[in-house]
Protein backbone atom coordinates (compact mmCIF):
# COMPACT_ATOMS: atom_id res chain seq x y z
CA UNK A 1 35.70 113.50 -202.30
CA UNK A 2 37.54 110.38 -200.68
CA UNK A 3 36.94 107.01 -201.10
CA UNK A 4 38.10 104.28 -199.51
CA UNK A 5 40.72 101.93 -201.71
CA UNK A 6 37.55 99.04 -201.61
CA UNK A 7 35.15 101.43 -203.04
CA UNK A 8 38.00 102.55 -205.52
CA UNK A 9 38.89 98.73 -206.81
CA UNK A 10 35.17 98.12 -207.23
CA UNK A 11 34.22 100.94 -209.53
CA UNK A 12 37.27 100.26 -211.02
CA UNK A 13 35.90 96.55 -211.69
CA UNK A 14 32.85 98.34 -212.82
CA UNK A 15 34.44 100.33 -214.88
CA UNK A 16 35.89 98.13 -216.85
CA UNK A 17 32.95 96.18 -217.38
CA UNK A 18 30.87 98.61 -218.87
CA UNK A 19 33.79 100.64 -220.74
CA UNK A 20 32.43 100.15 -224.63
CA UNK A 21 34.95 98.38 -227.32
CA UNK A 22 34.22 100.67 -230.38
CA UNK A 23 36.03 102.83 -232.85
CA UNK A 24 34.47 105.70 -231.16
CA UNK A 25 36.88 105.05 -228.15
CA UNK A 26 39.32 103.57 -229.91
CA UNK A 27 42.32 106.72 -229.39
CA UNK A 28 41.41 107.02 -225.67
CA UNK A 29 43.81 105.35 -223.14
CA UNK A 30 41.10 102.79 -221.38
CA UNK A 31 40.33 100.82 -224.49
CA UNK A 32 44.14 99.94 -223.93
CA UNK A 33 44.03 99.53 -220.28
CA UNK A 34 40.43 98.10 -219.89
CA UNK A 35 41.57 94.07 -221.62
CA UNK A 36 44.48 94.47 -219.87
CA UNK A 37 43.08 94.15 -216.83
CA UNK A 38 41.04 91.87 -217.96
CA UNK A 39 43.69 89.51 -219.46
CA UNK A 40 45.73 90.52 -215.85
CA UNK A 41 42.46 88.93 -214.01
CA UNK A 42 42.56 85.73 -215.82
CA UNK A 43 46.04 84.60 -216.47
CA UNK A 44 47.96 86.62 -213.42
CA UNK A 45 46.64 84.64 -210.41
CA UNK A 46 48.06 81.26 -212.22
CA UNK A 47 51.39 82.85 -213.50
CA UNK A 48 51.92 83.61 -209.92
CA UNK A 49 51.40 80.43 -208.57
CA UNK A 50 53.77 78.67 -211.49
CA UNK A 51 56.22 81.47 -210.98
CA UNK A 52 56.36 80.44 -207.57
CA UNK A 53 56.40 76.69 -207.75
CA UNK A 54 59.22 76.92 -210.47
CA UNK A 55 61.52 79.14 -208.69
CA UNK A 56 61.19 76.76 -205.36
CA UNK A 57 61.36 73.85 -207.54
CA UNK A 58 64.83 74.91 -209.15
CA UNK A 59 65.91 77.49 -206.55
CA UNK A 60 65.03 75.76 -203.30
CA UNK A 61 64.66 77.55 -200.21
CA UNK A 62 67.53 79.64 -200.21
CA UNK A 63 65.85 82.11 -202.60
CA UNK A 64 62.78 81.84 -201.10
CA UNK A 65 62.01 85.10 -200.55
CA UNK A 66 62.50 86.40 -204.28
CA UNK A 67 60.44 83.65 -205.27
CA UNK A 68 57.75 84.99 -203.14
CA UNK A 69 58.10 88.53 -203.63
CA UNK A 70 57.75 88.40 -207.27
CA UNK A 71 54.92 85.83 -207.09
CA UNK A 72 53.21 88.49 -205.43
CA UNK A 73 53.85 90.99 -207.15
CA UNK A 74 52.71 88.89 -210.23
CA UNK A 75 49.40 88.55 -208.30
CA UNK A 76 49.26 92.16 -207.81
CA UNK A 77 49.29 93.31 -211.09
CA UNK A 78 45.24 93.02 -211.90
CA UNK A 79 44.84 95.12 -208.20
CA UNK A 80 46.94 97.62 -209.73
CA UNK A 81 45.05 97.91 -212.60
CA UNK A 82 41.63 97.86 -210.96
CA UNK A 83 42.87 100.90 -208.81
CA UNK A 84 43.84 103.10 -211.99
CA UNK A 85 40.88 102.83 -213.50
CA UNK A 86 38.89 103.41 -210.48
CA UNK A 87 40.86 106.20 -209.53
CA UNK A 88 40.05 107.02 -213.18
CA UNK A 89 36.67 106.50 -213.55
CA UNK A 90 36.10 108.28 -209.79
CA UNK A 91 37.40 111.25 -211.79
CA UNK A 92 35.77 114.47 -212.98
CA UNK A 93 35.67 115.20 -216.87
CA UNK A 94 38.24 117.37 -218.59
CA UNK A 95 36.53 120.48 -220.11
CA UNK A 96 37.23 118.38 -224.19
CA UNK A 97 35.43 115.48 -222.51
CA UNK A 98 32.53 117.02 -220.85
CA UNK A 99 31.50 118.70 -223.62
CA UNK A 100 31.23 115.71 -225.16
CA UNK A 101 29.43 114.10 -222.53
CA UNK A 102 26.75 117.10 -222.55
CA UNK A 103 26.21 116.51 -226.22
CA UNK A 104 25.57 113.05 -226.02
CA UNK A 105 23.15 113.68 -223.12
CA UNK A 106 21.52 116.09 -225.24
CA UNK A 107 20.93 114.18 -228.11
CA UNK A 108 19.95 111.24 -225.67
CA UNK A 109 17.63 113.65 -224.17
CA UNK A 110 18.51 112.15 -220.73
CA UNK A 111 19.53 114.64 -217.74
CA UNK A 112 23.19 115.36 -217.75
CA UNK A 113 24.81 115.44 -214.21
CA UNK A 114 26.81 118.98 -213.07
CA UNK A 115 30.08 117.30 -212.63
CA UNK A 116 30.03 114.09 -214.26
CA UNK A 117 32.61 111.58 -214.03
CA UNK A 118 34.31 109.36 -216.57
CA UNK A 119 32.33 106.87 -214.95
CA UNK A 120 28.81 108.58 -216.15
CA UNK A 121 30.65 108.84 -219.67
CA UNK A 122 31.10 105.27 -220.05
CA UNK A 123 27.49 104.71 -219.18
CA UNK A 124 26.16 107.27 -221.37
CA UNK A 125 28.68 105.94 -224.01
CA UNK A 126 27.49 102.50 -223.84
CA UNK A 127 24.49 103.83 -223.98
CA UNK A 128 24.67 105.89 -227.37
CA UNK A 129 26.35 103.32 -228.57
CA UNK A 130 22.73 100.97 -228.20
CA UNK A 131 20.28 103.83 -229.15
CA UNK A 132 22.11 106.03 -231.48
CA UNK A 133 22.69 105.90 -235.36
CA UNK A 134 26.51 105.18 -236.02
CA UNK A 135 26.72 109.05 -237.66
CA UNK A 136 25.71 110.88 -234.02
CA UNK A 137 28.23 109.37 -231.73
């Protein structure tokens, strides 16, 4: 399935929105990545623009260009992230992870999909998370 690199930043956007900040997620590599991202939102856009001034300021035009091309790349950075975990979440389950995503359906009693994604994990994590008792996660 192919997706265009729009559709890709926005469910990685969503992604990272709905991606739950528990213990029970705590060893997987998104609860890393996710306020990352998030911190990458915020602060890169203004580090970018200060990285900028400062290097023209003290640099002048002669280095230009390097001030430039690492103010964009600065500005970059939350894209980048966006992407992986939309490339991520677009993904299908590993066999470890579905399982665990049938079992929560199951005990959620809510109709699993045939090839779910990491997106439809988050969602049914966040989910269990609300309904559940802490010892059925």
């Amino acid at each position: 399935m192919s997706h265009s690199i729009w559709q890709v930043l926005q469910a990685g956007q969503r992604y990272a929105a709905i991606w739950p900040h528990h213990a029970v997620v705590a060893a997987m590599t998104e609860t890393r990545v996710v306020p990352a991202v998030k911190f990458a939102a915020q602060w890169m856009p203004a580090a970018g623009v200060v990285n900028f001034l400062v290097q023209w300021q003290w640099l002048g035009e002669t280095l230009l260009p390097q001030a430039i091309v690492s103010s964009l790349f600065l500005l970059s950075l939350p894209i980048q992230g966006w992407f992986w975990l939309g490339r991520r979440a677009l993904s299908e389950l590993d066999p470890r992870l579905k399982h665990w995503y049938l079992e929560l359906a199951q005990k959620l009693s809510v109709q699993p999909r045939s090839k779910p994604t990491r997106m439809d994990l988050a969602r049914l994590l966040r989910k269990a998370l609300d309904e559940l008792p802490p010892d059925q996660h």
